[in-house]
Protein backbone atom coordinates (compact mmCIF):
# COMPACT_ATOMS: atom_id res chain seq x y z
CA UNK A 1 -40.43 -71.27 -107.44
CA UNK A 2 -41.90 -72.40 -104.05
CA UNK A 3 -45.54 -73.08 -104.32
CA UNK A 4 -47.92 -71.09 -101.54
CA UNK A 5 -49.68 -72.21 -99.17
CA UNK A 6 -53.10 -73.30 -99.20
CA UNK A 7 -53.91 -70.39 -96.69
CA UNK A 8 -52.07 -67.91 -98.77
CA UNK A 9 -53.61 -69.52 -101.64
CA UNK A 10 -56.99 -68.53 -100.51
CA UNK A 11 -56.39 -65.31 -99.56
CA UNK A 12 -55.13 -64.49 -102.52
CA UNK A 13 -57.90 -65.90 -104.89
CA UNK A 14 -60.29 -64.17 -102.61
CA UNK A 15 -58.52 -60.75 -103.03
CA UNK A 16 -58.27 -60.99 -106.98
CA UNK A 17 -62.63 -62.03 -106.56
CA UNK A 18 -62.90 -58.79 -104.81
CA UNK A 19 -60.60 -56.86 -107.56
CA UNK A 20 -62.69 -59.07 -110.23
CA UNK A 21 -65.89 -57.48 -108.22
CA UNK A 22 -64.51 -54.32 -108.36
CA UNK A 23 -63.52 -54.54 -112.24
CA UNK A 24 -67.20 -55.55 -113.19
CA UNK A 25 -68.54 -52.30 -110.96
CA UNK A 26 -65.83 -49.99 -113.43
CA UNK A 27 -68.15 -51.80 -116.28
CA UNK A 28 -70.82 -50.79 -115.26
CA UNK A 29 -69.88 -47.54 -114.03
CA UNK A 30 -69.22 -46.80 -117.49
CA UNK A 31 -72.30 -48.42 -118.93
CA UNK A 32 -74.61 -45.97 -117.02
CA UNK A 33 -72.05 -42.90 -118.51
CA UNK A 34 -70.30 -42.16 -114.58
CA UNK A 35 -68.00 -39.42 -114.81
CA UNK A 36 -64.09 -40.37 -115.80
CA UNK A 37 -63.00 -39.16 -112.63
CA UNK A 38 -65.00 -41.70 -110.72
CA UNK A 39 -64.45 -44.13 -113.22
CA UNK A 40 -60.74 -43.36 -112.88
CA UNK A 41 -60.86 -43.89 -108.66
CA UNK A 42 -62.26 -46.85 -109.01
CA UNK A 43 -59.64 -48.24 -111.24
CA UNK A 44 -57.41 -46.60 -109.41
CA UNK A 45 -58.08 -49.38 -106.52
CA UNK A 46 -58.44 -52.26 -109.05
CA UNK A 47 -55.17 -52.11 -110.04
CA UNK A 48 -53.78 -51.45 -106.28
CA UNK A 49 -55.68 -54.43 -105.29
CA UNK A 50 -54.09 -56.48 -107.88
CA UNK A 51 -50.17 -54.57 -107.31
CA UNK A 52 -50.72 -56.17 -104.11
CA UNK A 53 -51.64 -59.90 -104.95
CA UNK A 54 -48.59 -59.88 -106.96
CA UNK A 55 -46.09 -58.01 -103.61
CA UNK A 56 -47.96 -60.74 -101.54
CA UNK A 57 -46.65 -63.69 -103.97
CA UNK A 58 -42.93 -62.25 -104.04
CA UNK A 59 -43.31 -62.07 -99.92
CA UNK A 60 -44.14 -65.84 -99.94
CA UNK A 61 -41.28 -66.11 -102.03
CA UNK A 62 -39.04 -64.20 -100.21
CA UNK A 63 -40.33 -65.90 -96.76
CA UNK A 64 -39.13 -70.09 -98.73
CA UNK A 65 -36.12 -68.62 -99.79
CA UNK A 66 -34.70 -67.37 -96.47
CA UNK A 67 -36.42 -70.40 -94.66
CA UNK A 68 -35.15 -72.77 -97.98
CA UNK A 69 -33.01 -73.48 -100.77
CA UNK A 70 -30.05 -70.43 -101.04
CA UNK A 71 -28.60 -70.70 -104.80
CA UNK A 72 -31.92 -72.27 -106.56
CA UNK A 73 -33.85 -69.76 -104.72
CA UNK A 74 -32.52 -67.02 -105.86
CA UNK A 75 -32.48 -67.46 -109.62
CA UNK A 76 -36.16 -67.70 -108.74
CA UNK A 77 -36.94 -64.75 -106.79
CA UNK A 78 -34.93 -63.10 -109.14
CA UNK A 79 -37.29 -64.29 -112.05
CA UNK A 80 -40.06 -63.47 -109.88
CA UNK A 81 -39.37 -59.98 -109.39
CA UNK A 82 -38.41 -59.20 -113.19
CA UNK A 83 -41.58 -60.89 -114.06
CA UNK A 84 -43.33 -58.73 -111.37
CA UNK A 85 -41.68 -55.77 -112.68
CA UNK A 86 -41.88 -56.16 -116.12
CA UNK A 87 -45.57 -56.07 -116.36
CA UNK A 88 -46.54 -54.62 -112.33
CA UNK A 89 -46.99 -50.84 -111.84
CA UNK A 90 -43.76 -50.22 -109.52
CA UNK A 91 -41.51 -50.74 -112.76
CA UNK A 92 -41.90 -47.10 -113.46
């Protein structure tokens, strides 16, 4: 699998430190007894955030293989996306 960029790189540790932010809010949410609807939104938003650190990394993916490597390439996207799929949200 092609390695990101540092730039991407960044981005996407800073997005899963805001979803980490978020997560520890949910904690505490339900340490001071919120109600399970609002508990429920906000993880609701975790989990988008974190659906979408895991479309950015098969973009970056997808972006090396059509600039890249054809055959080697796409046994990896292709393990990329079953990973993705196999434990992301959008598997069903």
């Amino acid at each position: 699998m092609a390695t990101a960029p540092a730039d991407a790189s960044a981005e996407l540790i800073s997005r899963l430190r805001r979803a980490e932010g978020q997560l520890r809010g949910v904690q505490r949410m339900l340490d001071e007894g919120n109600a399970p609807r609002d508990v429920l939104i906000q993880l609701a938003a975790v989990k988008a955030a974190v659906d979408q650190v895991g479309l950015r990394l098969i973009s970056s993916e997808l972006r090396a293989c059509v600039d890249g490597d054809g055959e080697r390439c796409t046994d990896d996207l292709d393990d990329v996306l079953a990973t993705f799929l196999r434990f992301g949200s959008i598997s069903g």
